[in-house]
N, C-alpha and C. Protein backbone atom coordinates (compact mmCIF):
# COMPACT_ATOMS: atom_id res chain seq x y z
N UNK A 1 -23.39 3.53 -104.41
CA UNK A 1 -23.43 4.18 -103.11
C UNK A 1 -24.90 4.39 -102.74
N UNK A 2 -25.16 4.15 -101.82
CA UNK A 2 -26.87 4.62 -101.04
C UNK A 2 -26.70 5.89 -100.79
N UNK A 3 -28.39 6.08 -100.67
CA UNK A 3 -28.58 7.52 -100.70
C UNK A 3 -28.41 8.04 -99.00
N UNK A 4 -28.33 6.77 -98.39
CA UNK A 4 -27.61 7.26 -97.02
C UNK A 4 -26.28 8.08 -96.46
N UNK A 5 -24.89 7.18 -97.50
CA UNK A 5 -24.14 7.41 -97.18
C UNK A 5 -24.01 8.63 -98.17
N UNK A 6 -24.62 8.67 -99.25
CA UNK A 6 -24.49 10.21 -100.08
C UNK A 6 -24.76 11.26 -99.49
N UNK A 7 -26.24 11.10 -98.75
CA UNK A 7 -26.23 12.54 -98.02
C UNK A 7 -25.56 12.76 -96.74
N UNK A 8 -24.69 11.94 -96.03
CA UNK A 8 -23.55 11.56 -94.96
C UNK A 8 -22.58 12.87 -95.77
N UNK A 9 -22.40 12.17 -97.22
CA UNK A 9 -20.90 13.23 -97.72
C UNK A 9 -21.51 14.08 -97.72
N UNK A 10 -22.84 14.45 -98.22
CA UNK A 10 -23.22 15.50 -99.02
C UNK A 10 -23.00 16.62 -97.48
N UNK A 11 -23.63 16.52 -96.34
CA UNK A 11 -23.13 16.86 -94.85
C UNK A 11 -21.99 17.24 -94.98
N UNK A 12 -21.16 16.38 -95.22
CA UNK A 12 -19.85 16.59 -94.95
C UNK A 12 -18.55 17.80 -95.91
N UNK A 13 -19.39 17.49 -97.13
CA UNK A 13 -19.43 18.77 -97.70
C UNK A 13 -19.37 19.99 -97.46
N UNK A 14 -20.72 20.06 -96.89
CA UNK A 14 -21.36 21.48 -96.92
C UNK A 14 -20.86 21.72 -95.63
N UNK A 15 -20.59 21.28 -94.89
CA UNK A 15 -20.01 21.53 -93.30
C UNK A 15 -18.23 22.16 -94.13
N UNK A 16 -17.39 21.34 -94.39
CA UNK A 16 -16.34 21.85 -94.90
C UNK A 16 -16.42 23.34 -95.72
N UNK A 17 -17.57 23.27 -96.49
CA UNK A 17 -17.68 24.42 -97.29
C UNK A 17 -17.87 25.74 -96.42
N UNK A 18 -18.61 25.58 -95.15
CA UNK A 18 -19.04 26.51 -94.38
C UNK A 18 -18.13 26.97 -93.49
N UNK A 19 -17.10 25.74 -93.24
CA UNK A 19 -15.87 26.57 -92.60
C UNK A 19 -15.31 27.28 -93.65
N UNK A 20 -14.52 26.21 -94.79
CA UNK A 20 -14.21 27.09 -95.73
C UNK A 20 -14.35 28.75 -95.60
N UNK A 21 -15.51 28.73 -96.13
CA UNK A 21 -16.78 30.58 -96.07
C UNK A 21 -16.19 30.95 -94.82
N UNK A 22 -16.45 30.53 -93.49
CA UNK A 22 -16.27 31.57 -92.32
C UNK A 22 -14.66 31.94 -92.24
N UNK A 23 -14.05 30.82 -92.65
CA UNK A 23 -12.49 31.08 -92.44
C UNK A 23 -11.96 32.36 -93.54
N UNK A 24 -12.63 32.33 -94.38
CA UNK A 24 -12.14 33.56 -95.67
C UNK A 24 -12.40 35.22 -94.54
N UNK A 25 -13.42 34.70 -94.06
CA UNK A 25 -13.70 36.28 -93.10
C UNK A 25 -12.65 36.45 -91.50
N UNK A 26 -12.20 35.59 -91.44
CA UNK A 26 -11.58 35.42 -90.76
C UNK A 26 -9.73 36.40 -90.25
N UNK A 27 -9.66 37.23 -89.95
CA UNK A 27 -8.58 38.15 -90.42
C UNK A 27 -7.08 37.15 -90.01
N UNK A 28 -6.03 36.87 -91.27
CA UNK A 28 -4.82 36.07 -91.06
C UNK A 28 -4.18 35.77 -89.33
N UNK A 29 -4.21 34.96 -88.85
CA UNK A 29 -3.71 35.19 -87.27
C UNK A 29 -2.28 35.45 -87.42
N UNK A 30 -1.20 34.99 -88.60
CA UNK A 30 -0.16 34.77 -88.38
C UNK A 30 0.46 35.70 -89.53
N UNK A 31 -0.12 36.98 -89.94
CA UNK A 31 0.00 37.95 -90.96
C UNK A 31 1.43 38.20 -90.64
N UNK A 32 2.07 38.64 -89.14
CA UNK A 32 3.40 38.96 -89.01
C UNK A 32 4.45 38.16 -89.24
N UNK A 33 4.15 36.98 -88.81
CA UNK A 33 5.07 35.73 -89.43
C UNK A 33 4.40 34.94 -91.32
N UNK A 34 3.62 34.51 -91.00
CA UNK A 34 3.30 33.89 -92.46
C UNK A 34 2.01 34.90 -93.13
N UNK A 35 2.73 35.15 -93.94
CA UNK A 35 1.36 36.09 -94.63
C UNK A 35 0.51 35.09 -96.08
N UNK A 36 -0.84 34.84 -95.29
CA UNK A 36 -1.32 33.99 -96.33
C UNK A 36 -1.56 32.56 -95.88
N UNK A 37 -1.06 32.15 -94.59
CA UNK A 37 -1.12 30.99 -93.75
C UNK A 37 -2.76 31.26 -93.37
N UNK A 38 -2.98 30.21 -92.88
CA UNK A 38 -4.44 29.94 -92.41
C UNK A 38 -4.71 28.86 -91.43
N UNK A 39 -5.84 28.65 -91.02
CA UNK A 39 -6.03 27.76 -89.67
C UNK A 39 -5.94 26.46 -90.54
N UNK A 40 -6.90 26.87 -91.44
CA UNK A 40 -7.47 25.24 -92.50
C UNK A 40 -8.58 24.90 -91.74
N UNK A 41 -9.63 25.56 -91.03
CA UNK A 41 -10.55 24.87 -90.35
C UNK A 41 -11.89 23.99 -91.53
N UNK A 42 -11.43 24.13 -92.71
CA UNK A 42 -12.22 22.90 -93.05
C UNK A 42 -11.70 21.58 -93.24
N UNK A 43 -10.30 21.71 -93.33
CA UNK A 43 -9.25 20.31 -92.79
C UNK A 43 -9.89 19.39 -91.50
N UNK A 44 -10.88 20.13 -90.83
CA UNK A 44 -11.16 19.16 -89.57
C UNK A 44 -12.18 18.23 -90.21
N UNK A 45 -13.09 18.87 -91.39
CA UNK A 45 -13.80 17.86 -92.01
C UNK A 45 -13.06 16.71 -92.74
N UNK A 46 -12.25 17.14 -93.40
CA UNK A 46 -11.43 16.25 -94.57
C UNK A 46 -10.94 15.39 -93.37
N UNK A 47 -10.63 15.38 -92.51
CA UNK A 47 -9.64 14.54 -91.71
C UNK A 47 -10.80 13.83 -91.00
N UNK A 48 -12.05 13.94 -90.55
CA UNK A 48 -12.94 13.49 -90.05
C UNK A 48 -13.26 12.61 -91.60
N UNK A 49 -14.22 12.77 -92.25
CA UNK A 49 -14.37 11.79 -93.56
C UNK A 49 -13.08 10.80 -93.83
N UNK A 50 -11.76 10.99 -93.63
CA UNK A 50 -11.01 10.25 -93.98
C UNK A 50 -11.27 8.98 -92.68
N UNK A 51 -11.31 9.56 -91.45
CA UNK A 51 -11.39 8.22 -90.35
C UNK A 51 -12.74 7.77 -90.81
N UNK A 52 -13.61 8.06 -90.83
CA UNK A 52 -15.07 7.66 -91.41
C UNK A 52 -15.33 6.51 -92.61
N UNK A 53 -14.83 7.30 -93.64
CA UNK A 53 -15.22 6.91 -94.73
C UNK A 53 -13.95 6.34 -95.72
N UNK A 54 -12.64 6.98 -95.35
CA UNK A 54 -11.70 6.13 -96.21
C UNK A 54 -10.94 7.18 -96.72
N UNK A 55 -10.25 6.72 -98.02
CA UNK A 55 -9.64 7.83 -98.72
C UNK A 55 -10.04 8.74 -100.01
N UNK A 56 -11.11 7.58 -100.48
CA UNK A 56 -11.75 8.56 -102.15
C UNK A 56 -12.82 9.39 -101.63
N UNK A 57 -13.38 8.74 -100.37
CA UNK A 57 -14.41 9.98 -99.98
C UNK A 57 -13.94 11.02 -99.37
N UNK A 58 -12.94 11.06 -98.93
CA UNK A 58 -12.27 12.23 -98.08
C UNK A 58 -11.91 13.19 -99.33
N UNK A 59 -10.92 12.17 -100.44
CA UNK A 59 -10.44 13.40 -101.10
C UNK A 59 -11.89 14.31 -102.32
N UNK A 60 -12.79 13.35 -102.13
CA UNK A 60 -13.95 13.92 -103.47
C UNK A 60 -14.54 14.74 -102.42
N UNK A 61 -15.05 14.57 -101.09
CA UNK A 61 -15.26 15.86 -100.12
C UNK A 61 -14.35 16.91 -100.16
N UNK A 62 -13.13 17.00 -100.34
CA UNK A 62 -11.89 18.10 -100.14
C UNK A 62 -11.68 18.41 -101.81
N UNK A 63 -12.21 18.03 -102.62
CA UNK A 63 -12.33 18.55 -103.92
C UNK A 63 -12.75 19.08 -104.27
N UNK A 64 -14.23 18.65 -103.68
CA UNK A 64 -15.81 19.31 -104.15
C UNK A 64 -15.64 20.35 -103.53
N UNK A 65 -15.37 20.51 -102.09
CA UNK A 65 -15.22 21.98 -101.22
C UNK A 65 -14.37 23.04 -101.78
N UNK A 66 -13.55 22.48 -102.41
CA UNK A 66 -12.75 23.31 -103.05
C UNK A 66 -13.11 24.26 -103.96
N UNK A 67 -13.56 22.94 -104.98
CA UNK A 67 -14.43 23.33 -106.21
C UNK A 67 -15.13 24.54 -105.72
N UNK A 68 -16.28 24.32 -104.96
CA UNK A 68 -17.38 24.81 -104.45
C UNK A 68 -17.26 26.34 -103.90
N UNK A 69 -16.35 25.88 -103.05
CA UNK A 69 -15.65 27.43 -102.59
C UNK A 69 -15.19 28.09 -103.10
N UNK A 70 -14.22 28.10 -104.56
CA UNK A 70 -13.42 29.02 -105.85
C UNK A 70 -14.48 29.67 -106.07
N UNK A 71 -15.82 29.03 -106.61
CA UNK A 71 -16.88 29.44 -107.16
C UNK A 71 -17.65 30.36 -106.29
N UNK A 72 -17.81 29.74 -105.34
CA UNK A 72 -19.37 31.39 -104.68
C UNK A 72 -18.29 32.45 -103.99
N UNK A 73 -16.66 32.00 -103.96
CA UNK A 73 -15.93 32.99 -103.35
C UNK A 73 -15.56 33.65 -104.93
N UNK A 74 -15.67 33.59 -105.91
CA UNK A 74 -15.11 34.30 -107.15
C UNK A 74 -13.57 33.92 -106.61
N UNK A 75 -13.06 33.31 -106.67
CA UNK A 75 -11.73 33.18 -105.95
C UNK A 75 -11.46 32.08 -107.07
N UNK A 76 -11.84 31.70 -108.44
CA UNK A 76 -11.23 30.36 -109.12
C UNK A 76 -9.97 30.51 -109.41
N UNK A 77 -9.25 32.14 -109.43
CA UNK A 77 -7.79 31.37 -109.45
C UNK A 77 -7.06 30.82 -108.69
N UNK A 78 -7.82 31.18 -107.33
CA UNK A 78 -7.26 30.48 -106.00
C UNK A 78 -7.44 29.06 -106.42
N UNK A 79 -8.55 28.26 -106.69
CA UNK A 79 -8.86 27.15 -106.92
C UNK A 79 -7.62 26.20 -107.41
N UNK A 80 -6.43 26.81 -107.87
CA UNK A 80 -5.10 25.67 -108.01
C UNK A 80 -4.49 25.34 -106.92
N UNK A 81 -3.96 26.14 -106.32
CA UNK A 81 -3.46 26.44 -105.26
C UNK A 81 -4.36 25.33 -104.23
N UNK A 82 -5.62 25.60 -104.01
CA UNK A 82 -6.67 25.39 -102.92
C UNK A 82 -6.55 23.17 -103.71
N UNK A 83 -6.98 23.47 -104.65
CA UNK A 83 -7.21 21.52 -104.72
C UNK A 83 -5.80 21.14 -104.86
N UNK A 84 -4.40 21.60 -105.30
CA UNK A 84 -3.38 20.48 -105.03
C UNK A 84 -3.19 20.46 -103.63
N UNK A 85 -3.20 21.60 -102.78
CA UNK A 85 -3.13 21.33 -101.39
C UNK A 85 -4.32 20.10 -100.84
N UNK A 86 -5.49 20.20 -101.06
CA UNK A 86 -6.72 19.30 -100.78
C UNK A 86 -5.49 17.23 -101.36
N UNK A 87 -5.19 17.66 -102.82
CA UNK A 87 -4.89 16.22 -103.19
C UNK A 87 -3.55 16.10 -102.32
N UNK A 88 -2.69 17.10 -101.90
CA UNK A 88 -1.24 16.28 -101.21
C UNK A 88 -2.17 15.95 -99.93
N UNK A 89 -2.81 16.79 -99.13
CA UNK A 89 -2.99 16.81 -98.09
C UNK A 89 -3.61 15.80 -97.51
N UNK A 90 -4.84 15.32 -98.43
CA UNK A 90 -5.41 13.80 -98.05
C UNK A 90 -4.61 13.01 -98.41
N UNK A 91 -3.80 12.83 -99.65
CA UNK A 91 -3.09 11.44 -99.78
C UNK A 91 -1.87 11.40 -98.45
N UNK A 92 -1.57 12.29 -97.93
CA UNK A 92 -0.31 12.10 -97.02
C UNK A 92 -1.28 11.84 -95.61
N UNK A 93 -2.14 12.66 -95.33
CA UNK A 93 -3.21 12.27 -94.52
C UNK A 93 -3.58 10.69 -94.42
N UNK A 94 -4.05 10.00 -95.72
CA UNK A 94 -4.18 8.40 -95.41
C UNK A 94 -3.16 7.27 -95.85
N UNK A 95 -2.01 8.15 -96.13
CA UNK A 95 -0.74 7.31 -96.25
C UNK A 95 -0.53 7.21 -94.47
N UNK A 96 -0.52 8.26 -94.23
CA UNK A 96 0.02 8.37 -92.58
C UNK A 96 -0.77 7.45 -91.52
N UNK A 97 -2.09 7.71 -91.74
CA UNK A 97 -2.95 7.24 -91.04
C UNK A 97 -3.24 5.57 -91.23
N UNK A 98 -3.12 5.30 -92.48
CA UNK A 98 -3.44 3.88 -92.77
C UNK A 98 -1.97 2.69 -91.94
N UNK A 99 -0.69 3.59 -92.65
CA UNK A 99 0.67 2.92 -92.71
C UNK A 99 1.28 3.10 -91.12
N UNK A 100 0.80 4.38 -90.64
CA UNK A 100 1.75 4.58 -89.32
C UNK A 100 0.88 4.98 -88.53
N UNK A 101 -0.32 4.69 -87.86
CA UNK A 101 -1.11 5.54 -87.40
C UNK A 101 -1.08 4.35 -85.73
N UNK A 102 0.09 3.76 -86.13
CA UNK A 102 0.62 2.89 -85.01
C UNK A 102 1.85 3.80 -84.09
N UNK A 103 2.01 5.24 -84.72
CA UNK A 103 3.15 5.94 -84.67
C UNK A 103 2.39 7.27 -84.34
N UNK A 104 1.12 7.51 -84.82
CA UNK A 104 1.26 9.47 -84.60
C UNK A 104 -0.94 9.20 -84.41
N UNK A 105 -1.09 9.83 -83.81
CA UNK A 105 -2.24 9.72 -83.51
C UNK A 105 -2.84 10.74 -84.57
N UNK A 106 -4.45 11.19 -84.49
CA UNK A 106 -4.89 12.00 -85.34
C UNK A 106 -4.44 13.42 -85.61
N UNK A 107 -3.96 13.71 -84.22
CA UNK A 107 -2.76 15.32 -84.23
C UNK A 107 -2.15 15.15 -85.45
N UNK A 108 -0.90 13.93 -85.06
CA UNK A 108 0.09 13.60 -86.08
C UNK A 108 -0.08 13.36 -87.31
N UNK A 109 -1.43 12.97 -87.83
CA UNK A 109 -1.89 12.40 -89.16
C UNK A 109 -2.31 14.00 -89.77
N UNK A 110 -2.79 15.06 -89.09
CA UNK A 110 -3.30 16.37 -89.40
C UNK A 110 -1.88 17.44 -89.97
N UNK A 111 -0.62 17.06 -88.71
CA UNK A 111 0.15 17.57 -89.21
C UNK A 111 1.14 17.60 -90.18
N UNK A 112 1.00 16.30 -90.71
CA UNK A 112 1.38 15.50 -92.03
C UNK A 112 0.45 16.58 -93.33
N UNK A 113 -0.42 16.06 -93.28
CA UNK A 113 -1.65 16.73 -94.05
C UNK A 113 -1.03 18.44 -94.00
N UNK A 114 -0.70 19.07 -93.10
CA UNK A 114 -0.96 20.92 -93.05
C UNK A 114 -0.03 21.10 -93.87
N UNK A 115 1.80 20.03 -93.92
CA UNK A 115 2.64 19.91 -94.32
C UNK A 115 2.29 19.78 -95.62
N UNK A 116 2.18 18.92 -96.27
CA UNK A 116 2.01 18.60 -97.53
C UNK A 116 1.45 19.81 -98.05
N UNK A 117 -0.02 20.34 -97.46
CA UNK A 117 -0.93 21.27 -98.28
C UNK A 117 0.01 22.44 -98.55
N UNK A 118 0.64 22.85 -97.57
CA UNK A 118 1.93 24.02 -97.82
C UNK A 118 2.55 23.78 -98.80
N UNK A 119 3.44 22.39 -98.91
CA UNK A 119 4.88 22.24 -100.09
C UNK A 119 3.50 22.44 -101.28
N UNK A 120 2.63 21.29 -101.73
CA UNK A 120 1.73 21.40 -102.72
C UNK A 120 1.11 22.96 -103.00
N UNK A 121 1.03 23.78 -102.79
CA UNK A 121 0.75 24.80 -103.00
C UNK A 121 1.85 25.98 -103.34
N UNK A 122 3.06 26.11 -102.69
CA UNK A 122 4.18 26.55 -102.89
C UNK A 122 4.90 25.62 -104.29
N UNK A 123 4.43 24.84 -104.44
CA UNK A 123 5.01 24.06 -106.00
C UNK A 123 4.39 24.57 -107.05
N UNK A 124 2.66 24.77 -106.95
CA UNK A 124 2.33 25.40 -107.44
C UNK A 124 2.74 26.88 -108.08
N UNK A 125 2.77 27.56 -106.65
CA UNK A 125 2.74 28.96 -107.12
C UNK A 125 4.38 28.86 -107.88
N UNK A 126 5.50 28.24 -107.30
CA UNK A 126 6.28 28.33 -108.17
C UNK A 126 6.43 28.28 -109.48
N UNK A 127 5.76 27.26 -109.92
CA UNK A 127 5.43 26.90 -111.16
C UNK A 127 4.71 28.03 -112.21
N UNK A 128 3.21 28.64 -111.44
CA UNK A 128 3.27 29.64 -112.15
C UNK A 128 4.01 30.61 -112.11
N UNK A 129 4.76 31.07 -111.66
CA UNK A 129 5.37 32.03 -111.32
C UNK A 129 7.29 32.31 -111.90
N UNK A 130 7.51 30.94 -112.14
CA UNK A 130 8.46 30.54 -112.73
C UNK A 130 9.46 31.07 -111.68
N UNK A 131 9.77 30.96 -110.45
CA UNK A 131 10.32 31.37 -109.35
C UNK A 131 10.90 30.29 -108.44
N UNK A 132 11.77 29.39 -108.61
CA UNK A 132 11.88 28.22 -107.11
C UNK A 132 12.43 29.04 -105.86
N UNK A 133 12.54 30.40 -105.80
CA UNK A 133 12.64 31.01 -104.98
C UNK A 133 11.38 31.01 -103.87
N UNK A 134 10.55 30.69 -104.36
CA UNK A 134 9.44 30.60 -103.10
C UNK A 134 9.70 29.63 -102.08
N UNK A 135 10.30 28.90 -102.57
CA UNK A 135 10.33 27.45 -101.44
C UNK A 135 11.23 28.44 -100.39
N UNK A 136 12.27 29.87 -100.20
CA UNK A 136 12.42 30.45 -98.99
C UNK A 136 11.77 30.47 -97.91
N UNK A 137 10.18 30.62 -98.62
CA UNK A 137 9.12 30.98 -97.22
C UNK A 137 8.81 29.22 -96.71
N UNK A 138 9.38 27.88 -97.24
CA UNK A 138 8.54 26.94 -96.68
C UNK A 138 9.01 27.00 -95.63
N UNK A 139 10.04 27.07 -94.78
CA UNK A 139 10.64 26.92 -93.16
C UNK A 139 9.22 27.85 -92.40
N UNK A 140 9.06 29.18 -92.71
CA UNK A 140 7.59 29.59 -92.01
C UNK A 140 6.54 28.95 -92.20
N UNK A 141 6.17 28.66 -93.32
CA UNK A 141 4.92 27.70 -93.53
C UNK A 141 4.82 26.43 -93.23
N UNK A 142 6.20 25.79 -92.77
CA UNK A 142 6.37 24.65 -92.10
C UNK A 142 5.76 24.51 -90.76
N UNK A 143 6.59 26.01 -90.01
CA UNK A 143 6.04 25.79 -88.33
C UNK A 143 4.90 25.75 -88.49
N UNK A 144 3.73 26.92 -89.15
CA UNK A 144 2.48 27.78 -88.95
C UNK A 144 2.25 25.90 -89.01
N UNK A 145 2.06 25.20 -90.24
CA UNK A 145 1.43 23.62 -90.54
C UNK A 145 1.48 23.55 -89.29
N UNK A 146 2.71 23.07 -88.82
CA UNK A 146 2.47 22.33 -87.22
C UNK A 146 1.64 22.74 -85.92
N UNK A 147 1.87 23.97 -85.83
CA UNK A 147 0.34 24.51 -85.11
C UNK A 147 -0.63 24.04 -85.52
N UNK A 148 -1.06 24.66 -86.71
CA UNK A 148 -2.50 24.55 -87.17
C UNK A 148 -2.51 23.23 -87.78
N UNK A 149 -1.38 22.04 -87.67
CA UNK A 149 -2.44 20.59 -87.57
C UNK A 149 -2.44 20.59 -86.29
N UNK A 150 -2.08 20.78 -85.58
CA UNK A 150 -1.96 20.25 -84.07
C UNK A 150 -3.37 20.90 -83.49
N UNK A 151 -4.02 21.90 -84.11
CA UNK A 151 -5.05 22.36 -83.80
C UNK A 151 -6.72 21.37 -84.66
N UNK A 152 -6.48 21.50 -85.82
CA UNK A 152 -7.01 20.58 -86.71
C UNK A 152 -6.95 19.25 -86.03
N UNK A 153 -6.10 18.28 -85.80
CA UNK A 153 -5.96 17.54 -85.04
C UNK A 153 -6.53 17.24 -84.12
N UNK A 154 -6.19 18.32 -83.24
CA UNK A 154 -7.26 18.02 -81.71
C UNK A 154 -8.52 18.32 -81.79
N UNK A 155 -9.21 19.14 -82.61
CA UNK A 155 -10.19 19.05 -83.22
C UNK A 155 -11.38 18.06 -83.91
N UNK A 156 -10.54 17.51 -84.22
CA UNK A 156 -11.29 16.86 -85.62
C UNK A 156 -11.18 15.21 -84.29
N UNK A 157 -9.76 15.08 -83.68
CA UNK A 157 -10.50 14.08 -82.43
C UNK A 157 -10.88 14.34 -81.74
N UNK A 158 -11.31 15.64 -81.21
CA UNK A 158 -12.17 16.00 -80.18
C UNK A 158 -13.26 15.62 -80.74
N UNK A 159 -13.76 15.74 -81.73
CA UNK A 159 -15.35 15.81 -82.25
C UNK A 159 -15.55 14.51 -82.98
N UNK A 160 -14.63 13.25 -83.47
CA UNK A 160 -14.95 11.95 -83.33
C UNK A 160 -15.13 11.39 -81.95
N UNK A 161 -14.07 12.18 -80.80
CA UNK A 161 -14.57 11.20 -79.96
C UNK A 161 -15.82 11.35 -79.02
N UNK A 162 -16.54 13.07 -79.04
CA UNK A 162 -17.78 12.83 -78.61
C UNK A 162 -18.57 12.98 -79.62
N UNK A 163 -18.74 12.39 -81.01
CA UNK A 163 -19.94 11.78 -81.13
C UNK A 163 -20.06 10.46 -81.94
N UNK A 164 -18.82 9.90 -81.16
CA UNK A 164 -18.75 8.56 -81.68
C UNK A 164 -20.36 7.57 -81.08
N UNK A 165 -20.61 7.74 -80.37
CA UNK A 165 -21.95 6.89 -80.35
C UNK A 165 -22.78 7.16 -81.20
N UNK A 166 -22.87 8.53 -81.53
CA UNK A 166 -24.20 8.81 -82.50
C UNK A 166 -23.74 8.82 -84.09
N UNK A 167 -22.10 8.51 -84.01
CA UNK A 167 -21.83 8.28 -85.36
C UNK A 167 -22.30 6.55 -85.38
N UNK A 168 -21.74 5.80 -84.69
CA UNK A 168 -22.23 4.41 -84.93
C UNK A 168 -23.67 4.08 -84.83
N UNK A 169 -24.26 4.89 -84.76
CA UNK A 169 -25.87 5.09 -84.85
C UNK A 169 -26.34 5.53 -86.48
N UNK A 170 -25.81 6.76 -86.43
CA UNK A 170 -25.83 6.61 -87.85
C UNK A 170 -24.85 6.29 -89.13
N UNK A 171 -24.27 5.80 -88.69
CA UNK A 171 -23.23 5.52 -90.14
C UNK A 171 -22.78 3.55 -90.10
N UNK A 172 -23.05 3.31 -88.24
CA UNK A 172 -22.66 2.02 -88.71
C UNK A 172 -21.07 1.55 -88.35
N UNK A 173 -20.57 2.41 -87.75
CA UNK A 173 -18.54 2.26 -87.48
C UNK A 173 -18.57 1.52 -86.04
């Protein structure tokens, strides 16, 4: 890899990481319905690197952020929870996008992704928890996904499509 496109991720990173950070301060929007739901506003990065760059860079950006974030948030037990959602969420993200993206535009590819990160995380906690009773709450954590890809979504193509010139300036697409 060049040291171009490294410090491209390395950007892309630290941009994810920084939503990450602001979103933790962020007070739950959907506390009355889903308690523990979230926007995912660093999903707009992961989903941006995936149109960019592919699928191993998307998911080693949504790893590392992960990583990254358990750590300066003291939050590493979150850190299970936080990277299987990162691994369903990109692989369904560029299953969708690669295979059907003749079918659902970047909205649709986001809300695939919000989906997955929910079940992957609720498998989790089941697991520790020794409970398959959690999967009750996925019907709420289903809708909240569909908002908040549909937000992620319009997002993440709002901001490929104005700075798609200065991305093909610097990256070359």
């Amino acid at each position: 890899m060049n040291t171009k496109k490294l410090t491209q991720l390395a950007m892309l990173t630290s941009l994810g990481l920084a939503l990450h950070i602001i979103e933790s301060f962020i007070p739950n929007p959907f506390i009355g319905v889903a308690p523990g739901a979230k926007l995912g506003l660093a999903n707009i990065i992961g989903l941006i690197t995936l149109v960019l760059f592919g699928f191993k860079y998307a998911l080693g950006v949504n790893l590392l952020r992960c990583f990254i974030g358990g750590l300066a948030s003291g939050a590493v037990s979150s850190m299970m929870y936080s990277m299987s959602g990162a691994i369903m969420s990109t692989l369904l993200m560029f299953l969708v996008y690669k295979f059907f993206k003749k079918y659902f535009s970047l909205i649709g590819v986001s809300v695939f992704g919000a989906l997955g990160h929910n079940v992957a995380q609720l498998t989790v906690a089941s697991l520790i928890i020794h409970n398959a009773r959690m999967f009750t709450y996925l019907p709420f954590l289903m809708l909240m996904s569909v908002f908040t890809g549909i937000f992620i979504g319009l997002t993440a193509n709002f901001t490929i499509s104005k700075t798609k010139l200065h991305l093909k300036q610097m990256i070359g697409i």
